[in-house]
C-alpha atoms as a PDB file:
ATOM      1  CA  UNK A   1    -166.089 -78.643  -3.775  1.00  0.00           C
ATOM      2  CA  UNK A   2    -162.275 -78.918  -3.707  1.00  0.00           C
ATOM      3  CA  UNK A   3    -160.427 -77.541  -0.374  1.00  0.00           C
ATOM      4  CA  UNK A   4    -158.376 -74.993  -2.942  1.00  0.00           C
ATOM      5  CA  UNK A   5    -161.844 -73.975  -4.447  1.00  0.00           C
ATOM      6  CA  UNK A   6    -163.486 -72.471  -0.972  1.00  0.00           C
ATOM      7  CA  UNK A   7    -159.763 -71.066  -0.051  1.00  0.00           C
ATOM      8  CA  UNK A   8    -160.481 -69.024  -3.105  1.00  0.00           C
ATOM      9  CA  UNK A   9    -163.483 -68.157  -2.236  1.00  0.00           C
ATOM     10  CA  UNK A  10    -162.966 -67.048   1.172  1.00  0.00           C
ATOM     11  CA  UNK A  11    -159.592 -64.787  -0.365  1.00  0.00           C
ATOM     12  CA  UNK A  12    -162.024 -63.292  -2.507  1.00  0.00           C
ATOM     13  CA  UNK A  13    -164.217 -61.997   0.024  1.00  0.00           C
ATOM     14  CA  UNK A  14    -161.338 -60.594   2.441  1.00  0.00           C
ATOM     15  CA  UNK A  15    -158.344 -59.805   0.469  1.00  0.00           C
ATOM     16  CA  UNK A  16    -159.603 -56.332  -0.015  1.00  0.00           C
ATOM     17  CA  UNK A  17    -160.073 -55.844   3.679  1.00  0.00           C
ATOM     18  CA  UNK A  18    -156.836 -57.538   4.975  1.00  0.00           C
ATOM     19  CA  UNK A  19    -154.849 -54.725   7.166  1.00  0.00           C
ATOM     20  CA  UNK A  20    -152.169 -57.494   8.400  1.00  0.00           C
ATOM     21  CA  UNK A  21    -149.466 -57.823   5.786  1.00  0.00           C
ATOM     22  CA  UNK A  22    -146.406 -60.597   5.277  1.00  0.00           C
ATOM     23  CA  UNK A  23    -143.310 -59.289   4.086  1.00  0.00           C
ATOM     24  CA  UNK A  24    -143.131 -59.498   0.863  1.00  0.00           C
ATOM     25  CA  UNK A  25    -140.368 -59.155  -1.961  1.00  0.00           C
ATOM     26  CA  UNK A  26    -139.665 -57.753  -4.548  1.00  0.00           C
ATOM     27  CA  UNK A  27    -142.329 -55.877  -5.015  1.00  0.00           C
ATOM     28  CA  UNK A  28    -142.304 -55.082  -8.763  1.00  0.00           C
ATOM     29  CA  UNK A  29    -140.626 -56.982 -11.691  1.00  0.00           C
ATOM     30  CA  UNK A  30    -140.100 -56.633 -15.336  1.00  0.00           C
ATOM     31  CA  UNK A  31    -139.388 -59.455 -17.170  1.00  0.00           C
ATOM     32  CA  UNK A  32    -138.320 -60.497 -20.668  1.00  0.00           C
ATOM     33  CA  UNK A  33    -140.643 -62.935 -22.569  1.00  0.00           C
ATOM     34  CA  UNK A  34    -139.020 -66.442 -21.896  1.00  0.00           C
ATOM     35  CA  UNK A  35    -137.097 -65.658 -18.654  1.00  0.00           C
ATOM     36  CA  UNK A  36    -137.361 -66.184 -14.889  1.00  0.00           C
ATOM     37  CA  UNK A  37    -138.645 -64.414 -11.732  1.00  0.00           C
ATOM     38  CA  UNK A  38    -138.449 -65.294  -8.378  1.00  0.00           C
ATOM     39  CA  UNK A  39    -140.289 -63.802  -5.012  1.00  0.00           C
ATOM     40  CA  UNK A  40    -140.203 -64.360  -1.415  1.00  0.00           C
ATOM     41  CA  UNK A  41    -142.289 -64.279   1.348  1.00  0.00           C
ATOM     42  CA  UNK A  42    -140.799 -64.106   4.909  1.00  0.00           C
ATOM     43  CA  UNK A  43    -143.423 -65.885   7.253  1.00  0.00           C
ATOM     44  CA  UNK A  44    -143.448 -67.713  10.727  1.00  0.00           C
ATOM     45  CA  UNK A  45    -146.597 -69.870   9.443  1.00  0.00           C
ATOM     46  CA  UNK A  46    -144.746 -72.746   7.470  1.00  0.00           C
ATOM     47  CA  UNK A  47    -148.131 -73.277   5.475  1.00  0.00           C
ATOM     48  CA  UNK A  48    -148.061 -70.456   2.677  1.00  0.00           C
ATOM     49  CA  UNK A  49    -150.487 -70.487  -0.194  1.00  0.00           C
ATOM     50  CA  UNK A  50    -149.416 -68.018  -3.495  1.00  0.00           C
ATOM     51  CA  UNK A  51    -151.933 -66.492  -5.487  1.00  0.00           C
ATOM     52  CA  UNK A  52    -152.179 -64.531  -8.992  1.00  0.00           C
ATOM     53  CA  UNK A  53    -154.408 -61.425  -9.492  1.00  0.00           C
ATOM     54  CA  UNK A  54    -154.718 -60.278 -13.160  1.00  0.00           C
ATOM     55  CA  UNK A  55    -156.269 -57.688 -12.894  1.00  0.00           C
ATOM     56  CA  UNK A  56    -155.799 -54.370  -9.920  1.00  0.00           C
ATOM     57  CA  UNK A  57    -157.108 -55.108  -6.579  1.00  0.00           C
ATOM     58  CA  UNK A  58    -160.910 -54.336  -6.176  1.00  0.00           C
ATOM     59  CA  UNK A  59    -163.879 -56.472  -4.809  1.00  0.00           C
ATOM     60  CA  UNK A  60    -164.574 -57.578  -8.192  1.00  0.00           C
ATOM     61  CA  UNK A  61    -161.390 -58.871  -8.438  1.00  0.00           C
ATOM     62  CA  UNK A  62    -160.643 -62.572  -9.046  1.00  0.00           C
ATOM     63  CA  UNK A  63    -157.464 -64.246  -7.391  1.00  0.00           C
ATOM     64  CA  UNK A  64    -156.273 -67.753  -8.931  1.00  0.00           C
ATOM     65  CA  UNK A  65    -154.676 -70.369  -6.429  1.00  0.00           C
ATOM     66  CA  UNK A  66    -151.209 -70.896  -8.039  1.00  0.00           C
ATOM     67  CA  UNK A  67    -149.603 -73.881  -5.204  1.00  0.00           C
ATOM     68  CA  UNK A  68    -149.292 -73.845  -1.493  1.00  0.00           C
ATOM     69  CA  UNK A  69    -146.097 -75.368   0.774  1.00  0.00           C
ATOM     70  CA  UNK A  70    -146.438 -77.047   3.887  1.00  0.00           C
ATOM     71  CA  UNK A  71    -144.148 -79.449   6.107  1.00  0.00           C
ATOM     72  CA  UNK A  72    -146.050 -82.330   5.771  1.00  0.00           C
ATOM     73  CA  UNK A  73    -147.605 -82.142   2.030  1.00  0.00           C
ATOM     74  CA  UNK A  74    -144.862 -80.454   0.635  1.00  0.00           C
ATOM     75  CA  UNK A  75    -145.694 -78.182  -2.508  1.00  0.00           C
ATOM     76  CA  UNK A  76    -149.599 -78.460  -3.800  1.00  0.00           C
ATOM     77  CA  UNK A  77    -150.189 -77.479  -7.351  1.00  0.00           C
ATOM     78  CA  UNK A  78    -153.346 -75.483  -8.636  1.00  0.00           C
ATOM     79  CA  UNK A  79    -155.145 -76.584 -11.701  1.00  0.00           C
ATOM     80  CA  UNK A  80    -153.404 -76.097 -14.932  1.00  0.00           C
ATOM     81  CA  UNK A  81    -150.567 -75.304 -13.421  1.00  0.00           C
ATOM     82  CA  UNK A  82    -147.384 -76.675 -14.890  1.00  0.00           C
ATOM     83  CA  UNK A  83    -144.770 -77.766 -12.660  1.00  0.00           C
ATOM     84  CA  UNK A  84    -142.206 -77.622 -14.645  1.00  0.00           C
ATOM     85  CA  UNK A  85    -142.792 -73.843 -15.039  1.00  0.00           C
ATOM     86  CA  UNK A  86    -143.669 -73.382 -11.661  1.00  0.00           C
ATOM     87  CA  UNK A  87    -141.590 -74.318  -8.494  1.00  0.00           C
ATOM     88  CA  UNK A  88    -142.035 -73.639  -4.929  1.00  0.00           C
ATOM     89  CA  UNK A  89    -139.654 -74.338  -1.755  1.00  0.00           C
ATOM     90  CA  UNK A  90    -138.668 -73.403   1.892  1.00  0.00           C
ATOM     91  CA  UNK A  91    -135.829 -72.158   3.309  1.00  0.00           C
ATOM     92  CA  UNK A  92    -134.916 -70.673   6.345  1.00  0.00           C
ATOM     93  CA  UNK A  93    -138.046 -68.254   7.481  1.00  0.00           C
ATOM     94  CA  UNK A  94    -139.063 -67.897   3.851  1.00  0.00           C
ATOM     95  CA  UNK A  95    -141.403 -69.437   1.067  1.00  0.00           C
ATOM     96  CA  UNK A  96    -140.105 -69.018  -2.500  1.00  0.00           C
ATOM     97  CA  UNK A  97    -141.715 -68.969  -5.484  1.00  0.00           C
ATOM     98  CA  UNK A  98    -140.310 -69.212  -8.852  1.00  0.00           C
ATOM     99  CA  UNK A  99    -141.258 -68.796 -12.448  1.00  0.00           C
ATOM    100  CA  UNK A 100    -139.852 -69.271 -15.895  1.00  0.00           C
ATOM    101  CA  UNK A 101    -140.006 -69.145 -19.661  1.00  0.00           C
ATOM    102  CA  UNK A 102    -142.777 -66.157 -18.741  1.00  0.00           C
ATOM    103  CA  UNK A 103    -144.923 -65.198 -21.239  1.00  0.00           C
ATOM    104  CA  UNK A 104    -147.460 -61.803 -21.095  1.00  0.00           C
ATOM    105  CA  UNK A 105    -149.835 -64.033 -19.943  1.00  0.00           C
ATOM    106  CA  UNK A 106    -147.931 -64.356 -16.624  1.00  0.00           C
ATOM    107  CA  UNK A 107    -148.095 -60.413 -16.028  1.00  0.00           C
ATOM    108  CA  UNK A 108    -150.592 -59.796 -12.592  1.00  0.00           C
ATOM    109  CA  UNK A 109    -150.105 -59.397  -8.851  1.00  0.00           C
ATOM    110  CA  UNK A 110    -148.602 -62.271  -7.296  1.00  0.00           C
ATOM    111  CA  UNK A 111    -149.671 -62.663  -3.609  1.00  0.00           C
ATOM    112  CA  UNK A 112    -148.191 -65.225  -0.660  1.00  0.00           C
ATOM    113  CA  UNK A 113    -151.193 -65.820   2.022  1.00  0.00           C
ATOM    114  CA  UNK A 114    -151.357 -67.438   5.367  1.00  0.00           C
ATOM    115  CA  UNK A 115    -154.880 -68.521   7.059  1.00  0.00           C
ATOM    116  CA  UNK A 116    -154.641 -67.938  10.631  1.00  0.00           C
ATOM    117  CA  UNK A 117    -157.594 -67.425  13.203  1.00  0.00           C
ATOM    118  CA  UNK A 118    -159.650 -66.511  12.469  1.00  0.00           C
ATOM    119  CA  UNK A 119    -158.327 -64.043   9.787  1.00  0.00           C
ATOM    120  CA  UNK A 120    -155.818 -64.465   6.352  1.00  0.00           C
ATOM    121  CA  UNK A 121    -152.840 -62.835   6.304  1.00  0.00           C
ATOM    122  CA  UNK A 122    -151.160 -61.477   3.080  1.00  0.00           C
ATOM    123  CA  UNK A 123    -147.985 -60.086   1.513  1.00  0.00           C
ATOM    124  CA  UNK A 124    -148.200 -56.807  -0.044  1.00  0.00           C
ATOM    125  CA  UNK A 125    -148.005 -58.233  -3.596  1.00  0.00           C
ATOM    126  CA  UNK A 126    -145.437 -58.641  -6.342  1.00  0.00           C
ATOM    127  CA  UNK A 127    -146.401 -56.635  -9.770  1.00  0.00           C
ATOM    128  CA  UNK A 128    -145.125 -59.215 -12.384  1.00  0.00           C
ATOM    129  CA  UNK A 129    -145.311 -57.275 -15.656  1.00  0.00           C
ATOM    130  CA  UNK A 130    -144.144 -59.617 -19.064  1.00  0.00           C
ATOM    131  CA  UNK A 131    -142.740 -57.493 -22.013  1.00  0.00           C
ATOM    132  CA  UNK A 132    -141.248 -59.079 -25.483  1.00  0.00           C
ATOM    133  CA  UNK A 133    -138.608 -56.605 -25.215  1.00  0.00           C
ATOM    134  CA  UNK A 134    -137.001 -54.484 -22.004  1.00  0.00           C
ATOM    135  CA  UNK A 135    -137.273 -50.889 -22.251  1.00  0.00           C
ATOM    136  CA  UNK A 136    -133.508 -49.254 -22.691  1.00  0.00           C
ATOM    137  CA  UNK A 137    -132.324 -46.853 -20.734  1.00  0.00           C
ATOM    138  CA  UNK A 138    -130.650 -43.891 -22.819  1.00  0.00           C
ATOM    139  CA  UNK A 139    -127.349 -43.057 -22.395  1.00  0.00           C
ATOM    140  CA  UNK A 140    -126.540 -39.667 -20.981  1.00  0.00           C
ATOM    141  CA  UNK A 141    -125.001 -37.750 -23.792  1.00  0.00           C
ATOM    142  CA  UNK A 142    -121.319 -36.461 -22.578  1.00  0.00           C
ATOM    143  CA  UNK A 143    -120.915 -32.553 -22.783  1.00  0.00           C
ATOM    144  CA  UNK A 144    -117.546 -31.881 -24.543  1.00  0.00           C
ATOM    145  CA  UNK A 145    -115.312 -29.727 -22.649  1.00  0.00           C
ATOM    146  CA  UNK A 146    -114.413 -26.287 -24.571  1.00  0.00           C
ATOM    147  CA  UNK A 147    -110.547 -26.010 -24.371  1.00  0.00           C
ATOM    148  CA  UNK A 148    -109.493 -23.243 -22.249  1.00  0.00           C
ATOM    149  CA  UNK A 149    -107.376 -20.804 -24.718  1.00  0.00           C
ATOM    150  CA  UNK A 150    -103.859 -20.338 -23.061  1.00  0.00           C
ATOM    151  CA  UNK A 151    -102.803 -16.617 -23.514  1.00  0.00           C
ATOM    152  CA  UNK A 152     -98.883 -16.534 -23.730  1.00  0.00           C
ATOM    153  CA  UNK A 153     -97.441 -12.781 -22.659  1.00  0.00           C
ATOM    154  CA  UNK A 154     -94.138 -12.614 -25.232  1.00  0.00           C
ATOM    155  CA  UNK A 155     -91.040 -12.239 -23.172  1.00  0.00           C
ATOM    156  CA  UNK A 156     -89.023  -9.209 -23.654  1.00  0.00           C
ATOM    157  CA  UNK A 157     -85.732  -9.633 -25.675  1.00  0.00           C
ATOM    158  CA  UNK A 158     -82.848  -8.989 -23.444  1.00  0.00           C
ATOM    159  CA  UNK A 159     -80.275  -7.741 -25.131  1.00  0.00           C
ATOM    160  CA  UNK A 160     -76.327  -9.426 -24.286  1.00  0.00           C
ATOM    161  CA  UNK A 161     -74.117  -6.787 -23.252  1.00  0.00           C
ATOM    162  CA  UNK A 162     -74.341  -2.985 -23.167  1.00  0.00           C
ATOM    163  CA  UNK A 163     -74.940  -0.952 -26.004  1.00  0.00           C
ATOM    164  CA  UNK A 164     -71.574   0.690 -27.259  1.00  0.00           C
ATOM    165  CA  UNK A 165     -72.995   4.253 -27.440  1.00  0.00           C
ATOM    166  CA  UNK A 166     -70.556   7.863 -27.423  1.00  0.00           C
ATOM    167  CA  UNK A 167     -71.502   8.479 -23.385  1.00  0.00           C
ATOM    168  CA  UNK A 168     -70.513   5.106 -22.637  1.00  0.00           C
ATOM    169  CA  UNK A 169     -67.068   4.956 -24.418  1.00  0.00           C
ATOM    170  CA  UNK A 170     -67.128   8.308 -22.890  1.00  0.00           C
ATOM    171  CA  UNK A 171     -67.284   6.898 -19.619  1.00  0.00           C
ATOM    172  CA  UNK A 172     -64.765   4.444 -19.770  1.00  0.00           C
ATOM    173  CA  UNK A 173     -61.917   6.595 -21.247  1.00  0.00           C
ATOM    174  CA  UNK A 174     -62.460   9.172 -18.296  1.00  0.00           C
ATOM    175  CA  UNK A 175     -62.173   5.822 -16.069  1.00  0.00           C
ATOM    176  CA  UNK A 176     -59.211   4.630 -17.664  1.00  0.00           C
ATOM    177  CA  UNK A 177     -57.497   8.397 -17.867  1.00  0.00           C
ATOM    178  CA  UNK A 178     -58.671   8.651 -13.685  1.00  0.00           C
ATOM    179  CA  UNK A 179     -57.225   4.901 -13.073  1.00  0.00           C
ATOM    180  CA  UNK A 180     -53.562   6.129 -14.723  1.00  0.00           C
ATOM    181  CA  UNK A 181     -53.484   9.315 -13.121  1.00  0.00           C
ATOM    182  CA  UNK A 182     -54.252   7.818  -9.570  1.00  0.00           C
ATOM    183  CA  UNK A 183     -51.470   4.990 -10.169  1.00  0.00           C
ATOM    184  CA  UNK A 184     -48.961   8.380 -11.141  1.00  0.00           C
ATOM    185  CA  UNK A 185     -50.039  10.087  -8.574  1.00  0.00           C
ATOM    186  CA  UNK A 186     -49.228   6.575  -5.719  1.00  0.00           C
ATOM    187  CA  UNK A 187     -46.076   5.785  -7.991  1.00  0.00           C
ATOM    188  CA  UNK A 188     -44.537   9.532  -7.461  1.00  0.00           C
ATOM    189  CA  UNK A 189     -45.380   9.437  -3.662  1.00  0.00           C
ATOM    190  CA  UNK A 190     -43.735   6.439  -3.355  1.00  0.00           C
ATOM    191  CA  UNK A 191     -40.739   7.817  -4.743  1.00  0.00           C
ATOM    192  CA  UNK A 192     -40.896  10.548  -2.210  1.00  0.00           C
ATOM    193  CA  UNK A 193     -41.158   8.817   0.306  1.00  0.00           C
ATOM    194  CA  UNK A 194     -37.816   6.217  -0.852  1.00  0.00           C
ATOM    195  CA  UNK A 195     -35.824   9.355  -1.435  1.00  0.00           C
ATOM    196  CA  UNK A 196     -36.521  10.564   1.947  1.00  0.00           C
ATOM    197  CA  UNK A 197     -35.658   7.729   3.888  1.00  0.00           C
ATOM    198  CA  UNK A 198     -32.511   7.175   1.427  1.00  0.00           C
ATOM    199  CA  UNK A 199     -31.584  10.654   2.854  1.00  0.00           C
ATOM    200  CA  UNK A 200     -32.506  10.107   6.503  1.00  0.00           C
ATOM    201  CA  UNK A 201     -30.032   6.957   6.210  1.00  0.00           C
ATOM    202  CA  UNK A 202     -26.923   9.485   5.230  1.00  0.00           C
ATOM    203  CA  UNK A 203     -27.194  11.340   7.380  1.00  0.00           C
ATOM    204  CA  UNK A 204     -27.948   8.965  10.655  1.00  0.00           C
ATOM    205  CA  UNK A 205     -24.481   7.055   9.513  1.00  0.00           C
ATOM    206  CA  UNK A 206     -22.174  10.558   9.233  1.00  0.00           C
END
């Protein structure tokens, strides 16, 4: 029996019971027939193993060994798996995995493993769901503003000058008649008072 073969085996029989998890991203995609998705899976164990579940967990459920990384082998492919639709590389702290030119096919739960001892160690899982065509998102529909009606108070005519009415011509022909008579009345005083000094001034120089 092939090495990959009793891996599967023994994933079978514990990835149900599992309670350590590897951090694992993202963890749903939806992807257009024909185009790419990539995960991650941050581990400390440089050996990682990725895995495809078609169906939702249960312990009926059957996982397919997809490839595997490690230093010294580099990547390990499963059988029928295409590499050039398949790729898988290390960086850093993290294990990639990437696919393209998806079809529905590809839709399941991708999962990145570890074996340690004496137990496996798995990510929480990446739901890979394939469509032929991406569900749009509807535009919110823009609620037109009603125009606020301006109410404009008419401004009161203002009529230029006064009105020529009887009480007011009235008024200023008593003014006029009390303006002459005061000026009479200052112009007669004043001859007073020149007389009276005229006077004084004959007789002081008898």
């Amino acid at each position: 029996m092939q090495p990959w073969l009793c891996l599967l085996l023994v994933a079978q029989l514990l990835v149900v019971h599992s309670s350590t998890v590897l951090q694992q991203s993202p963890s749903a995609s939806m992807v257009q027939t024909h185009g790419m998705v990539t995960m991650q899976c941050h581990s400390s164990n440089m050996l990682i193993h990725w895995l495809r579940q078609r169906q939702a967990p249960s312990e009926d459920s059957h996982l397919e060994f997809l490839a595997s990384w490690s230093p010294q082998k580099g990547v390990i492919l499963g059988t029928g798996i295409e590499a050039d639709k398949l790729t898988v590389w290390w960086k850093m702290d993290r294990c990639f995995l990437n696919l393209t030119n998806v079809k529905p096919v590809d839709s399941g739960i991708y999962f990145c493993m570890t074996i340690g001892s004496p137990r496996l160690t798995f990510g929480k899982g990446t739901q890979l769901t394939v469509v032929d065509m991406l569900p749009t998102t509807a535009q919110p529909t823009k609620k037109s503003t009603p125009k606020k009606r301006v109410c404009r108070i008419p401004k009161p005519v203002i009529q230029k000058g006064l009105p020529c009415g009887p009480l007011i011509l009235g008024l200023l022909v008593a003014g006029v008649l009390l303006l002459l008579l005061s000026l009479s009345v200052a112009l007669h005083r004043h001859c007073l008072q020149r007389r009276a000094r005229l006077h004084f001034m004959k007789q002081f120089y008898k």
